[in-house]
Protein backbone atom coordinates (compact mmCIF):
# COMPACT_ATOMS: atom_id res chain seq x y z
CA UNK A 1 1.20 1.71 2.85
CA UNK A 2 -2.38 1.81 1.86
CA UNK A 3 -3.64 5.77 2.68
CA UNK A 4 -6.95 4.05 4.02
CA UNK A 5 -6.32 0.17 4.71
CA UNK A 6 -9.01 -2.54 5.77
CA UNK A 7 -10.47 -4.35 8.78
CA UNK A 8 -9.98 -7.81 8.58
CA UNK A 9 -11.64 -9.30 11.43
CA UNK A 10 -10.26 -7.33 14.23
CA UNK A 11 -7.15 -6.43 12.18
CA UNK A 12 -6.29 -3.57 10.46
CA UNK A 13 -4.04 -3.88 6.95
CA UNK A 14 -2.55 -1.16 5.37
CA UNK A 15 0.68 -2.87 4.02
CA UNK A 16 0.45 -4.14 -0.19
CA UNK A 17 2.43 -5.37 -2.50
CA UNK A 18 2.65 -5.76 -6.55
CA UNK A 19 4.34 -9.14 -8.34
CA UNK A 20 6.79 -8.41 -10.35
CA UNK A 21 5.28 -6.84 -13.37
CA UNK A 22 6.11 -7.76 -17.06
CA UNK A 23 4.62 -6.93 -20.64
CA UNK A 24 2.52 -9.60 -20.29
CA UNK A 25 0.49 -7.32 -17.37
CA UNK A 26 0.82 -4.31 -19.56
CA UNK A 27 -1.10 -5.87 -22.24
CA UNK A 28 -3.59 -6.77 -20.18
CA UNK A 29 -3.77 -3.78 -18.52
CA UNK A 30 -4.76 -1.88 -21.88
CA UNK A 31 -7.10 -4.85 -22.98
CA UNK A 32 -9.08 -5.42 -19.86
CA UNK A 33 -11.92 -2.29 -20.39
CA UNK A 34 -12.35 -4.44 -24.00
CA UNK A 35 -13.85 -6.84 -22.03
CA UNK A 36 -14.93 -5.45 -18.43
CA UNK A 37 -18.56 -5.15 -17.93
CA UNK A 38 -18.09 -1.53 -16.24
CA UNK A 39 -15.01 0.15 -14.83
CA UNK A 40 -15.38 -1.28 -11.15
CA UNK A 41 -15.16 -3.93 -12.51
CA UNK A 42 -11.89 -3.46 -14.67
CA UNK A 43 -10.26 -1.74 -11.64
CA UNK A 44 -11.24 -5.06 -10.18
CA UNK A 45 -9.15 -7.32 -12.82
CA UNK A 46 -6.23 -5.45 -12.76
CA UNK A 47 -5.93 -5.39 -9.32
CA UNK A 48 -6.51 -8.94 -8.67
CA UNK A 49 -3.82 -9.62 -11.45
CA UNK A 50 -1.29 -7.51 -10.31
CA UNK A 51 -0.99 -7.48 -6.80
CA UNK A 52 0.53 -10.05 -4.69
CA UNK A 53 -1.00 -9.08 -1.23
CA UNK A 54 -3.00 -7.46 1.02
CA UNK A 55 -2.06 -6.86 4.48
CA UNK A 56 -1.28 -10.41 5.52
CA UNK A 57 -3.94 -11.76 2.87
CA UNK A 58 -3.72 -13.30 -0.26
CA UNK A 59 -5.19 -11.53 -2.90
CA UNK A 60 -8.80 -12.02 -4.56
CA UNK A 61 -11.13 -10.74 -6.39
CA UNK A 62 -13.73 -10.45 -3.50
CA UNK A 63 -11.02 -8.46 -1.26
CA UNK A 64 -9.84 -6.19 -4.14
CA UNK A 65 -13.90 -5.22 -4.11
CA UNK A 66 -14.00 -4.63 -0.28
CA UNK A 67 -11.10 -1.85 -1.19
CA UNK A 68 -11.88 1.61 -0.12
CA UNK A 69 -12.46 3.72 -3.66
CA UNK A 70 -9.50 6.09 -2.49
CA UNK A 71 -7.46 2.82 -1.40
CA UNK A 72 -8.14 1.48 -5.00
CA UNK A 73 -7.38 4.85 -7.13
CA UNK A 74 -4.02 5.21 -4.93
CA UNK A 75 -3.13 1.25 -6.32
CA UNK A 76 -3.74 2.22 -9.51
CA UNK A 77 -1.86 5.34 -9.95
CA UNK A 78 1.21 3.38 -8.01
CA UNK A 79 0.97 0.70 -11.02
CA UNK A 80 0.51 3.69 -13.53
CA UNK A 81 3.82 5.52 -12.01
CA UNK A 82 5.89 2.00 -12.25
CA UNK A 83 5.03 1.62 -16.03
CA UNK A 84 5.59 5.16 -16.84
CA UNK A 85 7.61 7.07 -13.75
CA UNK A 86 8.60 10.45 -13.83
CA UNK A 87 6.90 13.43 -15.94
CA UNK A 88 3.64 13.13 -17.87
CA UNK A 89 2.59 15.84 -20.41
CA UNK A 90 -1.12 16.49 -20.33
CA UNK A 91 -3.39 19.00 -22.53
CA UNK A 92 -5.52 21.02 -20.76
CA UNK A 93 -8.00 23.72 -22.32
CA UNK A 94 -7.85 27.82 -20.29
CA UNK A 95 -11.42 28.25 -18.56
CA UNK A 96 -10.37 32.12 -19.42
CA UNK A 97 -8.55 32.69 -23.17
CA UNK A 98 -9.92 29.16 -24.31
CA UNK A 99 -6.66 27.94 -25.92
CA UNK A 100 -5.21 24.72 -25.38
CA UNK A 101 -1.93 24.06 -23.44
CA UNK A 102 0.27 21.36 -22.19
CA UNK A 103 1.52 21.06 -19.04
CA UNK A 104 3.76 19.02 -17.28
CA UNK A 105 3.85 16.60 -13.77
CA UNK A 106 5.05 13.80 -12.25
CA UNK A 107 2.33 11.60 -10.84
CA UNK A 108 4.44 9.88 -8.35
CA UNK A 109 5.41 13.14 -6.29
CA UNK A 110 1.25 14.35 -5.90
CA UNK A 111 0.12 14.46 -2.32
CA UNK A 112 -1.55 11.35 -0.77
CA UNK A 113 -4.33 12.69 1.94
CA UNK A 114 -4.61 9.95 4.44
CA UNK A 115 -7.61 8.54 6.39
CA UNK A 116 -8.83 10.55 9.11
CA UNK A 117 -9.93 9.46 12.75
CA UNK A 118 -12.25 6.78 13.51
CA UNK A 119 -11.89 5.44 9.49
CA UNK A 120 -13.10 3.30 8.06
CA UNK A 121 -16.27 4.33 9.84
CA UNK A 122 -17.99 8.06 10.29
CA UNK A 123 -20.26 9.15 12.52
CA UNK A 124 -23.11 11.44 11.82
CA UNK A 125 -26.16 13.02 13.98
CA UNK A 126 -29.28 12.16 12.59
CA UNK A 127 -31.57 13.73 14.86
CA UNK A 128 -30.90 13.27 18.43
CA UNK A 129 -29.06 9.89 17.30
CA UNK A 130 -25.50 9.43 16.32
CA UNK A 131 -25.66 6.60 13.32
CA UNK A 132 -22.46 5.08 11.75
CA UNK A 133 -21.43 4.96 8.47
CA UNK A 134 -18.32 3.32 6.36
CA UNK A 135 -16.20 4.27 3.16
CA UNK A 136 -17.46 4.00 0.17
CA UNK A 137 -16.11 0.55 -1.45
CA UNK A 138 -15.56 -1.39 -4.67
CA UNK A 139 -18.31 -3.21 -3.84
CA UNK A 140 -20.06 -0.62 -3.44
CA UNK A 141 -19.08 0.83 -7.28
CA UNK A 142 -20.31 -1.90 -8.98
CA UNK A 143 -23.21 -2.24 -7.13
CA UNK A 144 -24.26 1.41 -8.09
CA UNK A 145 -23.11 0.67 -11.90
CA UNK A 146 -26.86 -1.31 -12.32
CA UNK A 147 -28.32 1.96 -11.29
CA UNK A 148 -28.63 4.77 -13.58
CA UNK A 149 -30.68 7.55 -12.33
CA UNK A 150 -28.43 9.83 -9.75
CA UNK A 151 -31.14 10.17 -6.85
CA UNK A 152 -31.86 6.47 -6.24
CA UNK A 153 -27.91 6.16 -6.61
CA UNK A 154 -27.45 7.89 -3.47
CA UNK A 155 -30.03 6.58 -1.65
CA UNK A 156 -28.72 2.95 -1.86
CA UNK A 157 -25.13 4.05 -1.36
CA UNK A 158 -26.27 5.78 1.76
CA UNK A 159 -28.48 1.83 2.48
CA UNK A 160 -25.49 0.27 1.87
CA UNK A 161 -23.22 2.34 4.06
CA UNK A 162 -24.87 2.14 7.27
CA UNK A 163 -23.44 0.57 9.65
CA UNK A 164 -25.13 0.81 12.86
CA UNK A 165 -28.23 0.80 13.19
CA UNK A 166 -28.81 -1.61 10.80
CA UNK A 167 -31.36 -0.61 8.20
CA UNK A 168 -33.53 -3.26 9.43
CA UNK A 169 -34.23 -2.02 12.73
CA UNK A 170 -35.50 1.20 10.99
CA UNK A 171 -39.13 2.43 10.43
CA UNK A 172 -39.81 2.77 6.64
CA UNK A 173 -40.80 6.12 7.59
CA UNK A 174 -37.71 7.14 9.36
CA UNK A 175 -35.65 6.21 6.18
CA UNK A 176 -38.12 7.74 3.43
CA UNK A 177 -38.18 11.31 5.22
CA UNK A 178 -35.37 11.54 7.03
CA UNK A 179 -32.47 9.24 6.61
CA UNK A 180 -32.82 9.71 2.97
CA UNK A 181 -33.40 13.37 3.06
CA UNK A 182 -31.03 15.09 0.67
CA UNK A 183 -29.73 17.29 4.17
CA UNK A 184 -29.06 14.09 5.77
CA UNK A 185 -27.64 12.29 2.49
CA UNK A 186 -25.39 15.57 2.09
CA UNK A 187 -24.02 15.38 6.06
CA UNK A 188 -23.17 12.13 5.48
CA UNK A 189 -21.42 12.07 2.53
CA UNK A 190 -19.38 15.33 3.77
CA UNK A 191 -18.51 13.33 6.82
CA UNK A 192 -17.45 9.72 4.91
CA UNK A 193 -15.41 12.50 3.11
CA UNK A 194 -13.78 13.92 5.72
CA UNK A 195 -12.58 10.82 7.17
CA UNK A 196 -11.72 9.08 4.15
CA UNK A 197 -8.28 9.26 2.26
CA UNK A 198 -7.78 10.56 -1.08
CA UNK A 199 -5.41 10.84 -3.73
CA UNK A 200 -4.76 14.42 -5.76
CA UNK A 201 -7.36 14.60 -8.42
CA UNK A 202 -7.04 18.32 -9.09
CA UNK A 203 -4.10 20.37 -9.56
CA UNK A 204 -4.14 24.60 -10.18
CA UNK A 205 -1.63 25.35 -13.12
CA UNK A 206 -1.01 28.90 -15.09
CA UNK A 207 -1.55 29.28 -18.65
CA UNK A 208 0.98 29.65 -20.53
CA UNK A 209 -1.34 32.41 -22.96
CA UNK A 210 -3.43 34.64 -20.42
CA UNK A 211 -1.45 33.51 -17.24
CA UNK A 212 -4.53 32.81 -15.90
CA UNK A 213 -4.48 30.41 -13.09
CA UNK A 214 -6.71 27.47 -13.88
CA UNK A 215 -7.91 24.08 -12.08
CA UNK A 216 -7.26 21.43 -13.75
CA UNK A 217 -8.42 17.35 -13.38
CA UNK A 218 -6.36 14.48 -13.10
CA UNK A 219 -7.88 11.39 -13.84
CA UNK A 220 -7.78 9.05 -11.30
CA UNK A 221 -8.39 5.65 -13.54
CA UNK A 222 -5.62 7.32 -16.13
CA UNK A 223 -3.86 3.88 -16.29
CA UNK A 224 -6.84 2.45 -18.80
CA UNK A 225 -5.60 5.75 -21.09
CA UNK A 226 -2.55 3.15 -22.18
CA UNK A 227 -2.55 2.21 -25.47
CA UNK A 228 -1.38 -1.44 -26.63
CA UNK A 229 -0.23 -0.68 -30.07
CA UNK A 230 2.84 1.06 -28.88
CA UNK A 231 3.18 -2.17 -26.68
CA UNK A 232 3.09 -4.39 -29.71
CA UNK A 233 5.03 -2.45 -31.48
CA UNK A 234 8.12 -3.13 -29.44
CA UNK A 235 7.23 -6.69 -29.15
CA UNK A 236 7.05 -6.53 -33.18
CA UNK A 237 10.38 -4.93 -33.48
CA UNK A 238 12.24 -7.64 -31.05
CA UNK A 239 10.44 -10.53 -32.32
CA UNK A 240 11.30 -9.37 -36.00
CA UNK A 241 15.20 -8.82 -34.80
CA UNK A 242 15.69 -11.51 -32.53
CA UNK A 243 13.12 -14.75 -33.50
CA UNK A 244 11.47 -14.75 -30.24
CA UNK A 245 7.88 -15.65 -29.58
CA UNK A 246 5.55 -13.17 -27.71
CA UNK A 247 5.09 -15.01 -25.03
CA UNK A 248 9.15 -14.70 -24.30
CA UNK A 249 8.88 -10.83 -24.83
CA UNK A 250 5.88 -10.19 -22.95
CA UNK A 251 7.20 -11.89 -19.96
CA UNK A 252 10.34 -9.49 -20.10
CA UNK A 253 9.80 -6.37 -17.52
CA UNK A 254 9.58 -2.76 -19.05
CA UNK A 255 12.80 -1.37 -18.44
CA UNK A 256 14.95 -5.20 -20.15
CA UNK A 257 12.25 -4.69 -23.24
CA UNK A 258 12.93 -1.43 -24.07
CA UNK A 259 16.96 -2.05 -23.64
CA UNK A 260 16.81 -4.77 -26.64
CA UNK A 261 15.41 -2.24 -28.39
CA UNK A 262 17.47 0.36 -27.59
CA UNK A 263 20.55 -2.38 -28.72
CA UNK A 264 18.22 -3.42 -32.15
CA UNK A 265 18.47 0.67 -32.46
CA UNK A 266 22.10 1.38 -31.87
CA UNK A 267 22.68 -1.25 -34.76
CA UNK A 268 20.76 -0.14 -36.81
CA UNK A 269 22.75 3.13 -36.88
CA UNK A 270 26.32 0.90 -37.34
């Protein structure tokens, strides 16, 4: 299940589900940010590409986008974990004896928080009224990509959040000096937090040097970290051995791939 879900209507969908995945996805996993405009919008691609269904929806573009940000990171570490499951090794640098280290951990076992009461929606007091807000969104991401300076950013994510009262109704006033104050943009965004899901971004590990316990990130959009030259080298290696086009390779899952080679291996060694 989604850790967040979406209101359809008056129905609420947490249930999702990938298509089979193949080659052919990972290859276009590692060349979509070639060609995205920003990453929303790659998240976007993938997504639309490699799931089969939301809720009881079919999938789109325009419902990927309407994806809480926490619902969308938790899809993409899912499709990261089926393409490489089990232990990762990351490098991470000691905030105390400054020496690099690697470290160890299995993506798929991390801790999910899920969505708190009253979500997708939080209420805040903003003055002696109680005004609601939603999550944050895809749509929301890509709107914010066309804005670069990191005040005006929050105002219109704040804009676009409200729900009730509509921003219409509002007094230009009211929403200069006090719906965009930074104390009310700050209670809001604590409170979206609090209700919202999210996945495990931050783990503490020891170094190995000092023993010194550190924090360290984990990147929630790791999955664009894949690299499609290891990719093509396999489909190389069985389309040298074997005559096969790419096409046929690509459209072989993971785990078959990498038992031809294994096979093209084990012969080699005859």
């Amino acid at each position: 299940m989604l850790p967040g879900g979406f209101l359809e209507g008056a129905t609420f969908h947490r249930s999702y589900a990938f298509s089979p995945l193949n080659g052919g996805h990972e290859l276009m996993i590692a060349e979509v940010p070639e060609t995205s405009a920003h990453l929303p919008d790659a998240v976007a691609t993938i997504l639309a590409r490699t799931l089969s269904s939301l809720g009881d929806l079919p999938v789109t573009r325009e419902q990927v986008n309407r994806l809480s940000v926490c619902d969308l990171q938790f899809l993409l570490r899912v499709l990261e974990v089926s393409f490489q499951p089990g232990s990762k090794w990351y490098t991470a640098r000691c905030s105390s004896c400054e020496k690099r280290f690697d470290y160890e951990i299995d993506l798929g076992v991390l801790p999910v928080k899920n969505r708190g009461e009253g979500y997708p929606f939080a209420m805040v007091d903003v003055r002696t009224d109680k005004f609601c807000f939603r999550a944050i969104t895809g749509e929301d991401q890509i709107a914010l990509t066309q804005v670069k300076d990191e005040t005006r950013a929050r105002e219109l994510l704040i804009k676009r959040c409200l729900v009730n009262p509509s921003l219409q109704t509002l007094e230009d006033d009211f929403i200069q000096t006090v719906l965009l104050s930074n104390a009310v943009i700050n209670r809001v965004e604590a409170t979206i937090d609090k209700v919202s899901p999210a996945i495990t971004t931050t783990i503490e590990t020891p170094c190995p040097h000092c023993h010194a316990s550190m924090e360290t990130h984990l990147d929630p959009y790791g999955i664009f970290d894949r690299n499609k030259d290891s990719l093509l080298a396999e489909v190389h290696k069985i389309a040298w051995h074997y005559h096969w086009s790419e096409h046929e390779i690509l459209t072989m899952g993971q785990s078959r791939r990498h038992h031809y080679i294994d096979l093209i291996d084990r012969e080699r060694l005859r």
